[in-house]
C-alpha atoms as a PDB file:
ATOM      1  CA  UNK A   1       0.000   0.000   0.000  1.00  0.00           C
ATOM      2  CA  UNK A   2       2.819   2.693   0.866  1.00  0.00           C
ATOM      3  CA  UNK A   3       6.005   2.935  -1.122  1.00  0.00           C
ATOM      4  CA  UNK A   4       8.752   2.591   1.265  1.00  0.00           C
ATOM      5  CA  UNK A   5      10.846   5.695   0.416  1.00  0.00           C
ATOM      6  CA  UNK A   6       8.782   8.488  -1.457  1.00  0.00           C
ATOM      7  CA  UNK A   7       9.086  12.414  -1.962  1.00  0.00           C
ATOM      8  CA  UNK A   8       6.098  14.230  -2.193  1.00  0.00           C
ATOM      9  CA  UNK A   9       4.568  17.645  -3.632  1.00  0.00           C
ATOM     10  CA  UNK A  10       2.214  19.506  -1.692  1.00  0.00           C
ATOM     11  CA  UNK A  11       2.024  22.713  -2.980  1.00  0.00           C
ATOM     12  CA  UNK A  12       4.946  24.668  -1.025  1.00  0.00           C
ATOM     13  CA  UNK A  13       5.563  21.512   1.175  1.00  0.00           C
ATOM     14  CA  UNK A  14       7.855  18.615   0.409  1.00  0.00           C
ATOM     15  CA  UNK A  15       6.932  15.598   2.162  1.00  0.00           C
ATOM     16  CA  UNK A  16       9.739  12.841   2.049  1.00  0.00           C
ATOM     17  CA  UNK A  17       8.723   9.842   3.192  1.00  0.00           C
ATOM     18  CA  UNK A  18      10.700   6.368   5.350  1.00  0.00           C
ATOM     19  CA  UNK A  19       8.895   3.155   5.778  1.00  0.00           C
ATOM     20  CA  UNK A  20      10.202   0.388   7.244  1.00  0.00           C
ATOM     21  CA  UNK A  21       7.637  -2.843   8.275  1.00  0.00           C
ATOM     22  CA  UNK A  22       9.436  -5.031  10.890  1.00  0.00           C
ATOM     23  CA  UNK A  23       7.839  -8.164   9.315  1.00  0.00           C
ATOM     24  CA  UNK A  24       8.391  -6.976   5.643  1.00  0.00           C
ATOM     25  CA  UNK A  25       6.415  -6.069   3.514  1.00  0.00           C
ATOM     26  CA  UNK A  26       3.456  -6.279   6.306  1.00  0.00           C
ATOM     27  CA  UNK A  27       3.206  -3.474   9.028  1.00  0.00           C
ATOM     28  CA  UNK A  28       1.001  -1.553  11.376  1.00  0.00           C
ATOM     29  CA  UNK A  29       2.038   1.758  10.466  1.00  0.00           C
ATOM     30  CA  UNK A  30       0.569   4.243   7.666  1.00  0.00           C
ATOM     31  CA  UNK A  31       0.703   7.658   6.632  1.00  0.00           C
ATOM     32  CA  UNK A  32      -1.309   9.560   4.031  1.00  0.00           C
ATOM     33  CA  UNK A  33      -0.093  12.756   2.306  1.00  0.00           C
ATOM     34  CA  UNK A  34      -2.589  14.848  -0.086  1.00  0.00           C
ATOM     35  CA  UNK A  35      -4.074  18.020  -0.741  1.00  0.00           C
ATOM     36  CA  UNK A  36      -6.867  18.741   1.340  1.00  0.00           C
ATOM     37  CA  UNK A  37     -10.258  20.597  -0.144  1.00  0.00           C
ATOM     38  CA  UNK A  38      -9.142  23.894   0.665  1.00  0.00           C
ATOM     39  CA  UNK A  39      -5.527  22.964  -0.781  1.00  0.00           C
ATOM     40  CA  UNK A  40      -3.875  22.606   2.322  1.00  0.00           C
ATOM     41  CA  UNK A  41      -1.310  20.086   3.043  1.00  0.00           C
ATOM     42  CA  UNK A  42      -2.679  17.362   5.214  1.00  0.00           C
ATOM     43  CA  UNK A  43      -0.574  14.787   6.382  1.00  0.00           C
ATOM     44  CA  UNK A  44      -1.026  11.949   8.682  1.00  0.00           C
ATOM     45  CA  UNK A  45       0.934   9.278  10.475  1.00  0.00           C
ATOM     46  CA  UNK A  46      -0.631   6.120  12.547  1.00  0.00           C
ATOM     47  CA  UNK A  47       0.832   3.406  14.365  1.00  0.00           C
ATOM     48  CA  UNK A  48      -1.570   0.516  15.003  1.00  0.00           C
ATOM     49  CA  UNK A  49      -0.861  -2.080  17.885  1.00  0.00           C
ATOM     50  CA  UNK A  50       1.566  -4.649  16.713  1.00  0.00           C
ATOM     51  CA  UNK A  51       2.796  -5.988  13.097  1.00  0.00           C
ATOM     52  CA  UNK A  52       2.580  -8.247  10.745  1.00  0.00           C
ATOM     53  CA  UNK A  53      -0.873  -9.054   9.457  1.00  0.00           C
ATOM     54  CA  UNK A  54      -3.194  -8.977  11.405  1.00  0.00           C
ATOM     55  CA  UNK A  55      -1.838  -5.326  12.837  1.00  0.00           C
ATOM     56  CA  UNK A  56      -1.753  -4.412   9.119  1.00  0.00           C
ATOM     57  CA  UNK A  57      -5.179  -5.384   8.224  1.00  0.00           C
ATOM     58  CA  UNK A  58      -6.513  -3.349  11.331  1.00  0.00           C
ATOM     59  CA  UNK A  59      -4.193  -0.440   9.468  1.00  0.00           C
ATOM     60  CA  UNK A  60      -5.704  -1.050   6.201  1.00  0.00           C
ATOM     61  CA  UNK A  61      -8.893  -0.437   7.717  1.00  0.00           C
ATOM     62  CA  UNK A  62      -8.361   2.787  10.184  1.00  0.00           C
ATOM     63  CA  UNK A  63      -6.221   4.517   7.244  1.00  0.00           C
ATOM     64  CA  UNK A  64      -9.104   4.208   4.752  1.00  0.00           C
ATOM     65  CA  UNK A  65     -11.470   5.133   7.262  1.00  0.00           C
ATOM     66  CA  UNK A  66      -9.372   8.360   7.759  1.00  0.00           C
ATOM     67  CA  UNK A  67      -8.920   8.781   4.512  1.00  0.00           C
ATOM     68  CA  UNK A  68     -12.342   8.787   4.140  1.00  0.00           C
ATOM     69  CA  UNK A  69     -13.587  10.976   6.346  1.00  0.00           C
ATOM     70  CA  UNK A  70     -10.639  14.053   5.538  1.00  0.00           C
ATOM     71  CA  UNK A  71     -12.725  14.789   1.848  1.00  0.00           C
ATOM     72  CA  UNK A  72     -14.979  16.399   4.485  1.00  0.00           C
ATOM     73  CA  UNK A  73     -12.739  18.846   5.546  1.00  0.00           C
ATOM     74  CA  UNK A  74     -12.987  18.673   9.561  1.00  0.00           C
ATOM     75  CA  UNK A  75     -10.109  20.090  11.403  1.00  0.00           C
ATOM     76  CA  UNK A  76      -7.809  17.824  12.932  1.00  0.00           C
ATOM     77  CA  UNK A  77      -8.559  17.625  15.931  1.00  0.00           C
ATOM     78  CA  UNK A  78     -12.955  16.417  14.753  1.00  0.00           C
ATOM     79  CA  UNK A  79     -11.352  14.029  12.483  1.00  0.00           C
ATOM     80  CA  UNK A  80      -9.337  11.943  15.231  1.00  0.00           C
ATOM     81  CA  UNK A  81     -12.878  12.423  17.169  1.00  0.00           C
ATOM     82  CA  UNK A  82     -15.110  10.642  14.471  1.00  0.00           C
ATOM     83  CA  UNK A  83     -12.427   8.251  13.670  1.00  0.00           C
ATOM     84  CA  UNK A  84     -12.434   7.486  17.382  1.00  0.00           C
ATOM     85  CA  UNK A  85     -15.842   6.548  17.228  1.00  0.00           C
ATOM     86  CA  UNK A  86     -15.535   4.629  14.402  1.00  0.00           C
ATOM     87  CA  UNK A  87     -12.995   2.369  15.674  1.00  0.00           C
ATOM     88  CA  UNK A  88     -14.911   1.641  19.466  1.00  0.00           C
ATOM     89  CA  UNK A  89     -17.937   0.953  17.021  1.00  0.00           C
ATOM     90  CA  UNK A  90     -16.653  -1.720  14.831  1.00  0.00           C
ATOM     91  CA  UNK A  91     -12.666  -2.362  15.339  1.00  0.00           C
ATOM     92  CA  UNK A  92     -11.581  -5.469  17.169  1.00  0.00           C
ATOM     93  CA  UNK A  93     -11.449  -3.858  20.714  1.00  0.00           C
ATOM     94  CA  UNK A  94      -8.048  -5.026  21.516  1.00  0.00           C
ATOM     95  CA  UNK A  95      -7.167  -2.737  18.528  1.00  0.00           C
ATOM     96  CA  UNK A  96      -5.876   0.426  19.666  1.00  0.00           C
ATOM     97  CA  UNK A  97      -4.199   2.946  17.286  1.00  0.00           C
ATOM     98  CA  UNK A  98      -1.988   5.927  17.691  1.00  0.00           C
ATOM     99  CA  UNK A  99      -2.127   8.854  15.113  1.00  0.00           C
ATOM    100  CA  UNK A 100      -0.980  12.059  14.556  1.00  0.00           C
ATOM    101  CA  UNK A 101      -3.243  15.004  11.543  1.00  0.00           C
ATOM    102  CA  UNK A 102      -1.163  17.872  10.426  1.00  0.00           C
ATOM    103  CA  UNK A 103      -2.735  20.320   8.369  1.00  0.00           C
ATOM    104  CA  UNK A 104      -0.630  23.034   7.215  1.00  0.00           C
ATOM    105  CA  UNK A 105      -1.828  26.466   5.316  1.00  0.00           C
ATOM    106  CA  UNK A 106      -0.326  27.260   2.034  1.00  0.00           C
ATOM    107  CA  UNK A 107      -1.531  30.912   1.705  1.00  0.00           C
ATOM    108  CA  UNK A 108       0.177  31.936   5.392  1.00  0.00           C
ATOM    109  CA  UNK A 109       2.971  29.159   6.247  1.00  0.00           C
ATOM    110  CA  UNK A 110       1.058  27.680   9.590  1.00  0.00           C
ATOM    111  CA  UNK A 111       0.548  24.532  11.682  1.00  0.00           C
ATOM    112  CA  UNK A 112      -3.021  23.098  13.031  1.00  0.00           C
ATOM    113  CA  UNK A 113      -2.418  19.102  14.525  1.00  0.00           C
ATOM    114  CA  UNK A 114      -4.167  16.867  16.726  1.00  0.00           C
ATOM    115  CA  UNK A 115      -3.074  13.513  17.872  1.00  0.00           C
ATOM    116  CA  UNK A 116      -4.272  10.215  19.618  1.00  0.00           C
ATOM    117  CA  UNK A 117      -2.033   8.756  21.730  1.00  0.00           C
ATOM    118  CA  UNK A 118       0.797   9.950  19.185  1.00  0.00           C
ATOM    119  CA  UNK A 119       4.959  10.779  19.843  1.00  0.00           C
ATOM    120  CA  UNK A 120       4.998  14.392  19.469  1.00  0.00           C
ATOM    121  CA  UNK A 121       6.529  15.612  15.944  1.00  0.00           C
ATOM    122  CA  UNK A 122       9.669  17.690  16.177  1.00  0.00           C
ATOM    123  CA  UNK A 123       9.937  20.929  14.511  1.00  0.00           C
ATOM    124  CA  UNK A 124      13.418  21.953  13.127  1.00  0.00           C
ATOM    125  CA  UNK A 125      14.114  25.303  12.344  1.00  0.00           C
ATOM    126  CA  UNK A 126      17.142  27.482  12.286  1.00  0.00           C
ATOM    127  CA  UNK A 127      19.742  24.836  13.153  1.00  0.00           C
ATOM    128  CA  UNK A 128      17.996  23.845  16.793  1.00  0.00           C
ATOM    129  CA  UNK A 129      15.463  21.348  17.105  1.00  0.00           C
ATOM    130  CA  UNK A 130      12.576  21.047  19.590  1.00  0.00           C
ATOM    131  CA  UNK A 131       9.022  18.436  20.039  1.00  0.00           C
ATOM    132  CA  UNK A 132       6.172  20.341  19.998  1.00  0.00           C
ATOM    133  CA  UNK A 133       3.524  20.364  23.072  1.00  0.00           C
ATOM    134  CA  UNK A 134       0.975  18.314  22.524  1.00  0.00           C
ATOM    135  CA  UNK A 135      -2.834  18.586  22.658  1.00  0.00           C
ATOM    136  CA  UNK A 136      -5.109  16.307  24.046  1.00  0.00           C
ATOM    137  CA  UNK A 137      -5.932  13.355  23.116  1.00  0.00           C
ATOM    138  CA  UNK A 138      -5.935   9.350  23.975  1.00  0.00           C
ATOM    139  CA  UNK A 139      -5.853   6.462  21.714  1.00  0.00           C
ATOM    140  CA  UNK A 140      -7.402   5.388  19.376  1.00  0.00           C
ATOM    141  CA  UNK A 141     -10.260   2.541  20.202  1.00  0.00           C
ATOM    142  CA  UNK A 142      -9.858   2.722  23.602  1.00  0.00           C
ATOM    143  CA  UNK A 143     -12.706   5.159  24.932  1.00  0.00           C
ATOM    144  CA  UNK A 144     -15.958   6.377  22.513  1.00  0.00           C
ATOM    145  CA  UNK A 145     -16.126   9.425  24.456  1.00  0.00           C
ATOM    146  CA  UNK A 146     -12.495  10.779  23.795  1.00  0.00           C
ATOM    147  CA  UNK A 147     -11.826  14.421  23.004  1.00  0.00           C
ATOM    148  CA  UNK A 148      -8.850  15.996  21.181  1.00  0.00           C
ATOM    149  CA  UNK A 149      -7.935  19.154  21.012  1.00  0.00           C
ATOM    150  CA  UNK A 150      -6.004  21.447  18.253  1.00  0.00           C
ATOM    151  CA  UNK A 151      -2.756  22.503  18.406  1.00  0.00           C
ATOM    152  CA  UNK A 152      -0.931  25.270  16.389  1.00  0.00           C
ATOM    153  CA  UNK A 153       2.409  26.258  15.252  1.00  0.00           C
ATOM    154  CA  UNK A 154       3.682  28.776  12.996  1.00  0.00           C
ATOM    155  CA  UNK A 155       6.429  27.689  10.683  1.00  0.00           C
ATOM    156  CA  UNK A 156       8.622  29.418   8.133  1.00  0.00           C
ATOM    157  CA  UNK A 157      10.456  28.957   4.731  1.00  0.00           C
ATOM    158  CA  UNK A 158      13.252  25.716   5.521  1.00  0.00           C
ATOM    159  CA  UNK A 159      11.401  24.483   8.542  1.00  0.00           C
ATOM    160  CA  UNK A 160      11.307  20.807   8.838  1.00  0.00           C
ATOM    161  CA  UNK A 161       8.733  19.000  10.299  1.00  0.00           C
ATOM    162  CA  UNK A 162       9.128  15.506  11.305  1.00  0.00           C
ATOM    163  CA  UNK A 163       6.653  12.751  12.106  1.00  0.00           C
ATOM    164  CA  UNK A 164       7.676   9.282  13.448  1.00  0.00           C
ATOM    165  CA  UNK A 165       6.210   6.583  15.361  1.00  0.00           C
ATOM    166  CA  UNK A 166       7.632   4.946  18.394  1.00  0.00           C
ATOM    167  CA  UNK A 167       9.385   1.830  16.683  1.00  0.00           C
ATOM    168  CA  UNK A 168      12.013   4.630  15.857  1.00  0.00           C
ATOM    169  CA  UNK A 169      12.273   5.890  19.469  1.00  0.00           C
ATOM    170  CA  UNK A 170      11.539   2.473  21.813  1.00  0.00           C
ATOM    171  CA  UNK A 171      13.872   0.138  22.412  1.00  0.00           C
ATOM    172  CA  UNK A 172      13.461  -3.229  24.478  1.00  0.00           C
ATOM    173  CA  UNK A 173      15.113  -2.514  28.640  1.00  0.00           C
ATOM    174  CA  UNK A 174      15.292   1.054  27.778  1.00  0.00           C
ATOM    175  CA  UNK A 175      13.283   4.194  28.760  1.00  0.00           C
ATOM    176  CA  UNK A 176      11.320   6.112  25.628  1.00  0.00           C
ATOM    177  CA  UNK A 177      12.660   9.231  27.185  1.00  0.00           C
ATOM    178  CA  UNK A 178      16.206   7.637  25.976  1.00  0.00           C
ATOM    179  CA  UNK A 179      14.696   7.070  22.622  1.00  0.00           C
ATOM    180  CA  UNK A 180      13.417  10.673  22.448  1.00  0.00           C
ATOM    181  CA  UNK A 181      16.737  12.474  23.089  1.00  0.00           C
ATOM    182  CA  UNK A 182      18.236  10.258  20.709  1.00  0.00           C
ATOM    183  CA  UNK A 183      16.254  11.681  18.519  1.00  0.00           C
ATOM    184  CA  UNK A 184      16.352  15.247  19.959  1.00  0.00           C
ATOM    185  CA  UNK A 185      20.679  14.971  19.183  1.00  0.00           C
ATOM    186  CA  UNK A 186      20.159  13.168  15.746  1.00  0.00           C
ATOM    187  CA  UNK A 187      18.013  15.961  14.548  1.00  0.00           C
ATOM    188  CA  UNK A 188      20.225  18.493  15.738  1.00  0.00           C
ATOM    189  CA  UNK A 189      22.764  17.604  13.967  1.00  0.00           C
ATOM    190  CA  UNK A 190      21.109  16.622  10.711  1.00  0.00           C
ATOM    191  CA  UNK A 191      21.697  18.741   6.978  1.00  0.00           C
ATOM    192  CA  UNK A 192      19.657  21.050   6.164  1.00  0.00           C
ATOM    193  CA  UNK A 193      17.175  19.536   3.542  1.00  0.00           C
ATOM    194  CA  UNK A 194      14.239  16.958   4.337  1.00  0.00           C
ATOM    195  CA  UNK A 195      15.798  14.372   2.534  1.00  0.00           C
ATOM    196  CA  UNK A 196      19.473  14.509   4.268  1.00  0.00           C
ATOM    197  CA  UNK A 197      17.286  15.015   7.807  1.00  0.00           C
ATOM    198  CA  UNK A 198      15.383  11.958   7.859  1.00  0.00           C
ATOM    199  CA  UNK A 199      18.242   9.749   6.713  1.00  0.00           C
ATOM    200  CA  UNK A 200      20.628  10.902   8.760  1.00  0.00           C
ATOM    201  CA  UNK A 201      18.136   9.881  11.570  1.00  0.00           C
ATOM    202  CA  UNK A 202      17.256   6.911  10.084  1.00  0.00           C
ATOM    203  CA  UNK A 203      20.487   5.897   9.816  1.00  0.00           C
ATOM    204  CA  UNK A 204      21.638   6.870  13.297  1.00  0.00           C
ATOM    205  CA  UNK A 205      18.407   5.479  14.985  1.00  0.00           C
ATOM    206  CA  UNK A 206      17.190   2.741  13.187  1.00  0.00           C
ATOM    207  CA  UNK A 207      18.611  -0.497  14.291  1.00  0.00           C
ATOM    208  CA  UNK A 208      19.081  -3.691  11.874  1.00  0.00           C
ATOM    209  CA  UNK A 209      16.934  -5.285  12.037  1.00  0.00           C
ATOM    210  CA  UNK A 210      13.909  -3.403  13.269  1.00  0.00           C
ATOM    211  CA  UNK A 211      11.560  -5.085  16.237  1.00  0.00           C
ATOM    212  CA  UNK A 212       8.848  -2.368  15.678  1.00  0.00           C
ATOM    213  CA  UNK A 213       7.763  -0.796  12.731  1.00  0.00           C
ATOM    214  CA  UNK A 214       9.391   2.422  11.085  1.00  0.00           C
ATOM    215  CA  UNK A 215       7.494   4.995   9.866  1.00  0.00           C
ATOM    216  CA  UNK A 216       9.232   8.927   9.497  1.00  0.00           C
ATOM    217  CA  UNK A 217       8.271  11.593   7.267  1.00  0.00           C
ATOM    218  CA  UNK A 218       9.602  15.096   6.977  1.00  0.00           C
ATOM    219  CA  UNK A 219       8.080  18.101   5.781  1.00  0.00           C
ATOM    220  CA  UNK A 220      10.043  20.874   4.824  1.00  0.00           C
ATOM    221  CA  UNK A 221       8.017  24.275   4.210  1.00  0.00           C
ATOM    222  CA  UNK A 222       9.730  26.487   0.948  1.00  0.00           C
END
């Protein structure tokens, strides 16, 4: 379903794209990039519990559903709400999901995101790099009633946004936190483009072979 290195267009956003499936070529991860009815950028990264098939055909399911339900143009932070409700209403409930929506302004460079559950994206921006506070929100499947809120972040011209999920920051006997200012130091000293960032990081980070699932995307604002 997802091509495991890919750059994409998105009006002034480049999206490069990593994605690596522990059990090749099955995984629980996903992300979607497109141009959203307005013509924002809107670009999405999940993480379903586990891999190999039967975590990728709960994937399958909640990224279609997503999918789905962007055309209507919700904010972030309503789409990770009806999704929610989708999943408690007809997902397997041992399925759980993390996600993270980022939908990005082409007019007036800007940030709106909501996530479930999610690692927060890092924003890298005149040489220093920092995670972004995150709004509220649980995961996925676990509670009907959820609520997420909508976070914002202005970005300029060369910023670099990165998405991830955790099989690039956890690591079996060691603390996430570890895992997190790994990443912190690999971003800080990563080139300048999206393309040299994320492998850089994937190189430094990634280990061979993977026990989780891989999935890191970079946006870089021009």
């Amino acid at each position: 379903m997802f091509p495991r290195d890919a750059v994409l267009h998105l009006g002034r956003y480049n999206v490069t794209v990593r994605y690596r499936p522990a059990a090749a070529p099955l995984g629980g991860d996903w992300y979607d990039a497109r141009l959203g009815a307005d013509g924002s950028a809107v670009v999405v990264v999940g993480d379903v519990a586990g891999h190999g098939l039967r975590a990728a055909a709960g994937m399958v399911r909640i990224c279609s559903a997503l999918r789905g339900l962007s055309v209507t143009g919700l904010p972030a932070h309503w789409l990770l709400c009806c999704l929610n409700r989708l999943i408690c209403s007809d997902e397997c409930p041992e399925r759980v999901a993390s996600a993270v929506v980022c939908v990005l302004d082409q007019e007036h460079p800007a940030l709106l995101w909501a996530q479930a559950g999610h690692p927060p994206p890092m924003l890298i921006s005149g040489g220093t790099a920092r995670f972004l506070h995150p709004p509220r929100g649980q995961l996925l499947g676990a509670d009907p009633a959820a609520g997420y809120s909508l976070g914002s972040e202005d970005v300029t011209a060369g910023d670099i946004l990165l998405l991830y999920t955790d099989g690039l920051i956890e690591r079996r006997g060691h603390d996430i936190t570890d895992g997190l200012d790994a990443l912190l130091a690999a971003a800080t000293e990563s080139q300048s483009t999206a393309v040299e960032a994320i492998d850089a990081i994937l190189a430094r980070l990634a280990p061979p072979p993977a026990d989780d699932d891989i999935c890191l995307v970079a946006i870089q604002c021009s």
